[in-house]
N, C-alpha and C. Protein backbone atom coordinates (compact mmCIF):
# COMPACT_ATOMS: atom_id res chain seq x y z
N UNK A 1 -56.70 -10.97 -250.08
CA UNK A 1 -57.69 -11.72 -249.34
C UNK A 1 -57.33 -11.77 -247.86
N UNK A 2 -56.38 -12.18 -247.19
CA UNK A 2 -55.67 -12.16 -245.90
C UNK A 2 -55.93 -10.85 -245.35
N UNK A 3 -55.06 -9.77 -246.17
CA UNK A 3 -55.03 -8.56 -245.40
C UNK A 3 -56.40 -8.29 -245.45
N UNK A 4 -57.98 -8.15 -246.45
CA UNK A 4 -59.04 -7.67 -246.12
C UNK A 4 -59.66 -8.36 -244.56
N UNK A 5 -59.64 -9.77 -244.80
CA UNK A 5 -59.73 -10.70 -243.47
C UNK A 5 -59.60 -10.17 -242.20
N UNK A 6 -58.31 -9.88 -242.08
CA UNK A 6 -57.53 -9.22 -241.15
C UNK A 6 -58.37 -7.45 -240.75
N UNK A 7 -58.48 -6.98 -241.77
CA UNK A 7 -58.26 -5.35 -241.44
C UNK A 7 -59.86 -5.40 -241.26
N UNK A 8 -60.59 -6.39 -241.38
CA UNK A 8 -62.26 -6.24 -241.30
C UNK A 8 -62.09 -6.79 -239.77
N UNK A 9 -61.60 -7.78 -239.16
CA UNK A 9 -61.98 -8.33 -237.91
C UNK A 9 -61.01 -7.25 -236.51
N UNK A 10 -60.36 -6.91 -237.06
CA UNK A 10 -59.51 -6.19 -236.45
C UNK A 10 -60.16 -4.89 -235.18
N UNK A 11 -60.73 -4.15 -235.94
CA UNK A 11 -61.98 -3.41 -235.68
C UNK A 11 -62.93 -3.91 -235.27
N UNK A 12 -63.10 -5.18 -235.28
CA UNK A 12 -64.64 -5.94 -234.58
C UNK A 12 -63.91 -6.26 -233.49
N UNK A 13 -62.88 -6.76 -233.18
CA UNK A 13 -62.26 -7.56 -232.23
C UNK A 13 -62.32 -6.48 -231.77
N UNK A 14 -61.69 -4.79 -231.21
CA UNK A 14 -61.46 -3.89 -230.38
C UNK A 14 -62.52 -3.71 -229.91
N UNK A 15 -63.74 -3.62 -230.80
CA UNK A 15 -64.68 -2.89 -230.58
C UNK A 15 -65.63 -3.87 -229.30
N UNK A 16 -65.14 -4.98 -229.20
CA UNK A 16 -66.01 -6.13 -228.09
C UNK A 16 -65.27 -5.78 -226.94
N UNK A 17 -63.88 -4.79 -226.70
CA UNK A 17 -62.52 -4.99 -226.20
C UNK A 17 -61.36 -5.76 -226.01
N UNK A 18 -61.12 -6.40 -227.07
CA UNK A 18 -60.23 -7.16 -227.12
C UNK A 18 -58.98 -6.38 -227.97
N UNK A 19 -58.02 -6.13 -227.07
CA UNK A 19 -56.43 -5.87 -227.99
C UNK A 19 -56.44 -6.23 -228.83
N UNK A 20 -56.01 -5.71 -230.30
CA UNK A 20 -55.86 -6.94 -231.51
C UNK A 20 -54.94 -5.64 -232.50
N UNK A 21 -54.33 -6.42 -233.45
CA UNK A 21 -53.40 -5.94 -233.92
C UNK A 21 -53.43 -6.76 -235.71
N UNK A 22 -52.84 -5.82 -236.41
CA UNK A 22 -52.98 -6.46 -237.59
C UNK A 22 -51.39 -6.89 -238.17
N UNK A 23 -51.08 -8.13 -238.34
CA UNK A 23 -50.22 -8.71 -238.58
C UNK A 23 -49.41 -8.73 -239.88
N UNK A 24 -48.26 -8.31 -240.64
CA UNK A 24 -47.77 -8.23 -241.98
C UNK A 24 -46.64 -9.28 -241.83
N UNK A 25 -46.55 -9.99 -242.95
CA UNK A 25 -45.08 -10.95 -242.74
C UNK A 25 -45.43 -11.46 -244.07
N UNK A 26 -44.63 -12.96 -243.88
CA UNK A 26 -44.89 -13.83 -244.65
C UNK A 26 -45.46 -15.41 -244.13
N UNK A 27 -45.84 -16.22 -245.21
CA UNK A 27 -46.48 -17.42 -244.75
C UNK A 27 -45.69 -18.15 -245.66
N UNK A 28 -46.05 -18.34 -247.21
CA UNK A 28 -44.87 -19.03 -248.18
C UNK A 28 -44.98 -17.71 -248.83
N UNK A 29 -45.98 -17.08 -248.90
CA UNK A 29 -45.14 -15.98 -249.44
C UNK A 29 -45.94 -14.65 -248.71
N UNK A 30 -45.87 -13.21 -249.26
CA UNK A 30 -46.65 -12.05 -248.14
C UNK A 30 -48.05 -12.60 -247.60
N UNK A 31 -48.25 -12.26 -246.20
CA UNK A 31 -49.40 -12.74 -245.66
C UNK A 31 -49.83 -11.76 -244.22
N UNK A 32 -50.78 -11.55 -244.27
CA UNK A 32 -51.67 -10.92 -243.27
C UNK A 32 -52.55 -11.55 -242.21
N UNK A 33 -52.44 -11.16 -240.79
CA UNK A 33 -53.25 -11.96 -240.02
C UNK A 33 -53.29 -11.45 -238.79
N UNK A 34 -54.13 -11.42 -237.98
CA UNK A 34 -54.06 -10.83 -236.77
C UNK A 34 -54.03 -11.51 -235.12
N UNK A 35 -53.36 -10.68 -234.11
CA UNK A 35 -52.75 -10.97 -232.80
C UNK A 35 -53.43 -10.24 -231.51
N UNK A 36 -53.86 -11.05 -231.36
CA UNK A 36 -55.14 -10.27 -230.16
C UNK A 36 -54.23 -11.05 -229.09
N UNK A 37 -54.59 -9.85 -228.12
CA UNK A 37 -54.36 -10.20 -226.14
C UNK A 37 -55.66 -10.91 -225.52
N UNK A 38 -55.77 -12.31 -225.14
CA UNK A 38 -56.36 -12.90 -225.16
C UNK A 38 -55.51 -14.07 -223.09
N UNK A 39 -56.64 -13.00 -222.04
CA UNK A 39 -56.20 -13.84 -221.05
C UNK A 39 -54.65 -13.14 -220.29
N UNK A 40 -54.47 -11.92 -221.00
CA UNK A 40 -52.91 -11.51 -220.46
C UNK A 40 -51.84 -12.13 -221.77
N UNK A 41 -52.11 -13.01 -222.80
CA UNK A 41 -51.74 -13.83 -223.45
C UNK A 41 -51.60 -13.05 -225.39
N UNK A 42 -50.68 -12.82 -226.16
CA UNK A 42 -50.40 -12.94 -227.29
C UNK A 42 -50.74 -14.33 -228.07
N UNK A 43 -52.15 -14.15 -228.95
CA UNK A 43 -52.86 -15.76 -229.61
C UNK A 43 -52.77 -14.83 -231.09
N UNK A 44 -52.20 -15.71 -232.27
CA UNK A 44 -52.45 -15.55 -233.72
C UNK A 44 -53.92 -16.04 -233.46
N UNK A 45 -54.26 -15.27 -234.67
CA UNK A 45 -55.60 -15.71 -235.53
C UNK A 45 -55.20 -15.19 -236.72
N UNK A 46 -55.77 -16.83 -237.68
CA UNK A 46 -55.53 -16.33 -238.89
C UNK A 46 -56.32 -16.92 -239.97
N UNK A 47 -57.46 -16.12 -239.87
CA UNK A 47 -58.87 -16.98 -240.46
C UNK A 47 -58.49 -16.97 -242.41
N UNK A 48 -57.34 -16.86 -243.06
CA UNK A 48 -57.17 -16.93 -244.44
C UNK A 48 -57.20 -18.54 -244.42
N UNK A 49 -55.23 -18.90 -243.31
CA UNK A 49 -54.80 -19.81 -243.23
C UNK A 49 -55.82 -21.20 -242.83
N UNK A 50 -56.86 -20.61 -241.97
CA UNK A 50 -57.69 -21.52 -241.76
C UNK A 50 -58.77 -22.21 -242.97
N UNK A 51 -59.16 -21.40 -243.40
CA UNK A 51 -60.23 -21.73 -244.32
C UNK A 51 -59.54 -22.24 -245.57
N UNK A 52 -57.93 -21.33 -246.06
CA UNK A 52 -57.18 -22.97 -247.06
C UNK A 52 -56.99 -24.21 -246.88
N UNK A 53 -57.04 -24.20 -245.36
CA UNK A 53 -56.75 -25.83 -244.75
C UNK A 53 -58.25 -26.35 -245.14
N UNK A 54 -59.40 -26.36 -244.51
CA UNK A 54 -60.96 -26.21 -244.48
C UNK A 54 -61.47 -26.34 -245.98
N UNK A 55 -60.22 -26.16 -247.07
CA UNK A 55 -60.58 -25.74 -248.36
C UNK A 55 -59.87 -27.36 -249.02
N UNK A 56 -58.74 -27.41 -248.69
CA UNK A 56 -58.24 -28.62 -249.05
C UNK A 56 -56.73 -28.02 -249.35
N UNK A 57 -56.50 -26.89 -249.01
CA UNK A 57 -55.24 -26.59 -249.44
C UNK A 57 -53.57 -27.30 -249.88
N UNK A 58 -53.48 -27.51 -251.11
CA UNK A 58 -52.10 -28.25 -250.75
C UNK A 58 -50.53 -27.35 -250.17
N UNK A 59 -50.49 -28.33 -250.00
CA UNK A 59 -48.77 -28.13 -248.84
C UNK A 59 -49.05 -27.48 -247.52
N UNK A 60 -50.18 -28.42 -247.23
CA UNK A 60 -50.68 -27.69 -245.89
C UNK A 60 -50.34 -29.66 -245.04
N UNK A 61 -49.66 -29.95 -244.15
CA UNK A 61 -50.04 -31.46 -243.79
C UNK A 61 -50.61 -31.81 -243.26
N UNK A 62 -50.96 -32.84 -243.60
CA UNK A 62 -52.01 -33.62 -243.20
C UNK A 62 -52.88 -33.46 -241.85
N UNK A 63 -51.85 -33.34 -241.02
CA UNK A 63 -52.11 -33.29 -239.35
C UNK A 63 -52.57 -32.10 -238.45
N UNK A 64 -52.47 -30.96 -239.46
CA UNK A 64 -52.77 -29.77 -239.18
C UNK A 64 -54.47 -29.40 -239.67
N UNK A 65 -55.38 -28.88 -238.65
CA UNK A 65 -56.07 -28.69 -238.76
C UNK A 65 -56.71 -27.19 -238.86
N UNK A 66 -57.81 -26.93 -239.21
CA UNK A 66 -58.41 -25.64 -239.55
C UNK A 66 -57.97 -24.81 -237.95
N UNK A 67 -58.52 -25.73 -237.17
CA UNK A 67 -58.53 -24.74 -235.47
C UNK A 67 -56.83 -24.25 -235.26
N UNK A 68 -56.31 -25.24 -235.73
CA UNK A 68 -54.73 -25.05 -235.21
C UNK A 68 -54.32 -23.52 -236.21
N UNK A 69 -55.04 -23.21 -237.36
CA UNK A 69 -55.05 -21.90 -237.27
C UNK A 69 -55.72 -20.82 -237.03
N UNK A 70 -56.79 -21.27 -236.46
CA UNK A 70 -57.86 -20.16 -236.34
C UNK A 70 -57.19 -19.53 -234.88
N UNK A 71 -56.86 -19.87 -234.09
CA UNK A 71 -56.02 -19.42 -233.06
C UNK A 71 -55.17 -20.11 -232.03
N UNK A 72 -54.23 -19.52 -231.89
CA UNK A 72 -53.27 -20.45 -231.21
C UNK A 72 -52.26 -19.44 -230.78
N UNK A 73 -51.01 -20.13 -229.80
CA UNK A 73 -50.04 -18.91 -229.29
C UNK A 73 -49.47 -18.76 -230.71
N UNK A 74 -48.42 -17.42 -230.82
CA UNK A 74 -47.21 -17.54 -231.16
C UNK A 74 -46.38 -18.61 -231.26
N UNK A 75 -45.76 -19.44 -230.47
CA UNK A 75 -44.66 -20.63 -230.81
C UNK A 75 -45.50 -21.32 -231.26
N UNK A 76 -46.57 -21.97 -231.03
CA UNK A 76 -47.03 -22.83 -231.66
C UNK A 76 -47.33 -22.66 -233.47
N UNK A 77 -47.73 -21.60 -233.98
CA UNK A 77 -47.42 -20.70 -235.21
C UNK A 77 -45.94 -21.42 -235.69
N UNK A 78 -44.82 -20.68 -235.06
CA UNK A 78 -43.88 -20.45 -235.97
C UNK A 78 -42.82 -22.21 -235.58
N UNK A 79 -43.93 -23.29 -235.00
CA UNK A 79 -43.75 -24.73 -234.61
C UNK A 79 -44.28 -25.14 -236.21
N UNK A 80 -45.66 -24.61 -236.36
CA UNK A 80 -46.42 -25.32 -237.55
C UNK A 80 -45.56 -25.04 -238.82
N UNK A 81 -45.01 -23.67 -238.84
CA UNK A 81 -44.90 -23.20 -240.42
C UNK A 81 -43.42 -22.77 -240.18
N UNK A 82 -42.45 -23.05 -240.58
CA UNK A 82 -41.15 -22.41 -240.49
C UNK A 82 -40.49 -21.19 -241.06
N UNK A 83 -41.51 -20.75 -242.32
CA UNK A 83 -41.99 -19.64 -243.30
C UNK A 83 -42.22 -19.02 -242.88
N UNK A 84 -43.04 -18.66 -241.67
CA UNK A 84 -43.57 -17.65 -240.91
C UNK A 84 -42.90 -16.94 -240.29
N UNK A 85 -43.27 -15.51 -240.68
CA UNK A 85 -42.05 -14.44 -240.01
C UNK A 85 -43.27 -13.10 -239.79
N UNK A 86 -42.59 -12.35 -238.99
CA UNK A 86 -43.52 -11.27 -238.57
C UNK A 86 -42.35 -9.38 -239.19
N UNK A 87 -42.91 -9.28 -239.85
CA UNK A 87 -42.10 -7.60 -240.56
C UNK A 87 -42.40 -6.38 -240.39
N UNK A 88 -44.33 -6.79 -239.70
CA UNK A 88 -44.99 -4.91 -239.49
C UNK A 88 -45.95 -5.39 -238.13
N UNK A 89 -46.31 -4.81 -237.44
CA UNK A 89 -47.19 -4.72 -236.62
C UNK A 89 -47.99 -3.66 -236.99
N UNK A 90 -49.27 -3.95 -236.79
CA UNK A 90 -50.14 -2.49 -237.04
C UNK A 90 -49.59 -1.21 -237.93
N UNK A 91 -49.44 -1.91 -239.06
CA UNK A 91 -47.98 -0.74 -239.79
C UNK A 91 -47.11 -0.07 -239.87
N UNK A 92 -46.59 -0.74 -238.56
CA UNK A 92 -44.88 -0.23 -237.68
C UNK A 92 -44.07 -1.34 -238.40
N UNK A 93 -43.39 -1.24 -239.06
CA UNK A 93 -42.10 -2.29 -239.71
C UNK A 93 -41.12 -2.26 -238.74
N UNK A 94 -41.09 -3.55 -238.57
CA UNK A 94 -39.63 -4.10 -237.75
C UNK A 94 -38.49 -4.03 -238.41
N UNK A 95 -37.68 -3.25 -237.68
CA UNK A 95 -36.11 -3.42 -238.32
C UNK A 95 -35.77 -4.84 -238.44
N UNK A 96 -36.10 -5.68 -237.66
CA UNK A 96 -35.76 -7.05 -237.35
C UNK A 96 -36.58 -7.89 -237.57
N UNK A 97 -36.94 -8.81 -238.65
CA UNK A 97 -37.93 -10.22 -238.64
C UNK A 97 -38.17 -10.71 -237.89
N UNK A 98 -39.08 -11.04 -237.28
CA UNK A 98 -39.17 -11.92 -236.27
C UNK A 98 -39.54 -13.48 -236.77
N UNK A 99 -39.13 -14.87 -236.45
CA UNK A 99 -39.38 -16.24 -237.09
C UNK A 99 -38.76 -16.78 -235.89
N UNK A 100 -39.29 -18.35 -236.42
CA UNK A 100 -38.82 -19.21 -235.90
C UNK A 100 -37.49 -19.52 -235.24
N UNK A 101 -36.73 -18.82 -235.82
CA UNK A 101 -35.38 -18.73 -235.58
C UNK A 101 -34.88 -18.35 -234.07
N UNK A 102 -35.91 -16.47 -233.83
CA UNK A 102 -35.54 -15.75 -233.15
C UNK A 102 -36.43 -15.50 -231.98
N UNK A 103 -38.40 -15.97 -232.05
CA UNK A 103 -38.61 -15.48 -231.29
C UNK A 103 -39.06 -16.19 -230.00
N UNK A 104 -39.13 -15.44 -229.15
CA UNK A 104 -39.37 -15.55 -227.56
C UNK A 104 -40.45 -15.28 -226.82
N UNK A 105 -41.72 -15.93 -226.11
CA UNK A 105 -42.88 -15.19 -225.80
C UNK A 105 -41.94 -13.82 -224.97
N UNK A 106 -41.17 -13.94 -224.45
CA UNK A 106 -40.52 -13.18 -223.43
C UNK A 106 -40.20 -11.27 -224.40
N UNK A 107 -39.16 -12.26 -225.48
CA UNK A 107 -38.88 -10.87 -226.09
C UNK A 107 -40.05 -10.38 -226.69
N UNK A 108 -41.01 -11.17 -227.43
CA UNK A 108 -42.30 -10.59 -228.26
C UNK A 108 -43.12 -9.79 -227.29
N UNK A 109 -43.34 -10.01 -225.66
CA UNK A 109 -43.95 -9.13 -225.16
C UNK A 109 -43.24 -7.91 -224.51
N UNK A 110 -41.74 -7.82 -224.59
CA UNK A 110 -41.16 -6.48 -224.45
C UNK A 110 -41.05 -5.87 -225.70
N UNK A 111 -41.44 -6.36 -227.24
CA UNK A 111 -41.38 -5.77 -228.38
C UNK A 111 -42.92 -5.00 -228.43
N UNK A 112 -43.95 -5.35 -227.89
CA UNK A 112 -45.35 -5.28 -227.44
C UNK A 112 -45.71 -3.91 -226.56
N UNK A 113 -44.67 -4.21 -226.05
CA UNK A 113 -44.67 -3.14 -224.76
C UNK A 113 -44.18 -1.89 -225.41
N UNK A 114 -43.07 -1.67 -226.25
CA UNK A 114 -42.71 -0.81 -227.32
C UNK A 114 -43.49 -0.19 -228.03
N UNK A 115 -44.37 -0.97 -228.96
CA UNK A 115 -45.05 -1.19 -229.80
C UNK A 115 -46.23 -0.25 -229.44
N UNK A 116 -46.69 -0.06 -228.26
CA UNK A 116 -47.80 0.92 -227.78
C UNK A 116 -47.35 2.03 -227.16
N UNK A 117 -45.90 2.19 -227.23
CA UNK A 117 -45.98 3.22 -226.99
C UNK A 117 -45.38 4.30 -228.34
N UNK A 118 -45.13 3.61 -229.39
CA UNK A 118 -44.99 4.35 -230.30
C UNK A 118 -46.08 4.75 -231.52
N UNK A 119 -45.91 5.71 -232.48
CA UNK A 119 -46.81 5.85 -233.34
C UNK A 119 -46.98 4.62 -234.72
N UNK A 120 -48.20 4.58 -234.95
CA UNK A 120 -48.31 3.71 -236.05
C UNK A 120 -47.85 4.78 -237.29
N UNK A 121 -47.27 3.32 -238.05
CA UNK A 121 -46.36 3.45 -239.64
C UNK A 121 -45.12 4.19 -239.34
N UNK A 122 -44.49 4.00 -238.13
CA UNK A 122 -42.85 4.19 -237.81
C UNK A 122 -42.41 3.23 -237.74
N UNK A 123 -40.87 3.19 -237.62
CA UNK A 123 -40.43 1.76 -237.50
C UNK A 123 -39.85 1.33 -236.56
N UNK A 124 -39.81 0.27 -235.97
CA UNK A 124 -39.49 0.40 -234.04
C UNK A 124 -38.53 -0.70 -234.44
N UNK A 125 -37.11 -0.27 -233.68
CA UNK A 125 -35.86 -0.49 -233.64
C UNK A 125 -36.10 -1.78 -232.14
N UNK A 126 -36.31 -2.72 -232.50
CA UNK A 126 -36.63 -4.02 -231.47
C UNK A 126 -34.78 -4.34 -231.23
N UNK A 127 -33.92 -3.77 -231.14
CA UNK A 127 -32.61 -3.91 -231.27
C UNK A 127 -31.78 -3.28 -230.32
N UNK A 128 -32.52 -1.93 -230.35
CA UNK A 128 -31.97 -0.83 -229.37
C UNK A 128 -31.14 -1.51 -227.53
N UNK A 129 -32.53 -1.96 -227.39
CA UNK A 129 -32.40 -2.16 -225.81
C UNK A 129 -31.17 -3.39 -225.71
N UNK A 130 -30.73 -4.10 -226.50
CA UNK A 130 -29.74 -5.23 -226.56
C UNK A 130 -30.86 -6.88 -227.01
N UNK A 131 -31.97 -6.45 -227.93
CA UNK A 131 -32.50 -7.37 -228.06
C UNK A 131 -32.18 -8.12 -229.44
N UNK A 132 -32.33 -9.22 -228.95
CA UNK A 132 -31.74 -9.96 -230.55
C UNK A 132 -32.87 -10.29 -231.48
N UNK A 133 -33.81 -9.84 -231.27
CA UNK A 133 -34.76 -10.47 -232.48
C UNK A 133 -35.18 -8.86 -233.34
């Protein structure tokens, strides 16, 4: 359900021109969602997560609302859910997870910058340059 979500808007989003990218990781468990350039800016959207909240989802809290996932930065993401980790971009697998733990708007947009210049479904070594995530 996520990944169809994802791989249907993905293609709508380019096609208006908007950067967008399709997202692989986990949430509590595998989950799909997508990362559009929005303003010079990296924003999740993640219309699954939204509509479980919208749905009544449990182990979602209380305070969190549908919008807070329909889009929002990065930190604010991996602020809400601590589960949340990032493993593929556009079907490039990260040697390295990216989560709460590790990431940085700073490093995520030199992983970004990588990321276009390589081919999709390779795996981009976010490590090489001396990066820690």
């Amino acid at each position: 359900m996520c990944e169809a979500y994802s791989e249907y808007l993905v293609p709508l989003l380019r096609e208006v021109g908007i950067e967008a990218y399709l997202m692989d990781g986990t949430s509590e468990l595998e989950h799909a969602w997508i990362l559009a350039k929005i303003n010079g800016n990296y924003q999740s959207i993640d219309l699954t997560r939204a509509v479980f909240i919208r749905d009544g989802f449990k182990g979602i809290p209380q305070e969190q609302k549908s919008e807070d996932w329909l889009y929002h930065d990065l930190g604010k993401m991996f602020r809400m859910q601590k589960t949340r980790s990032i493993s593929a971009i556009n079907g490039m697998t990260l040697k390295n997870i990216i989560d709460a733990s590790n990431y940085t708007p700073e490093l995520f947009s030199y992983l970004m910058t990588e990321i276009l210049t390589k081919k999709e479904g390779h795996s981009v070594s976010n490590i090489e340059e001396g990066l820690e995530i």
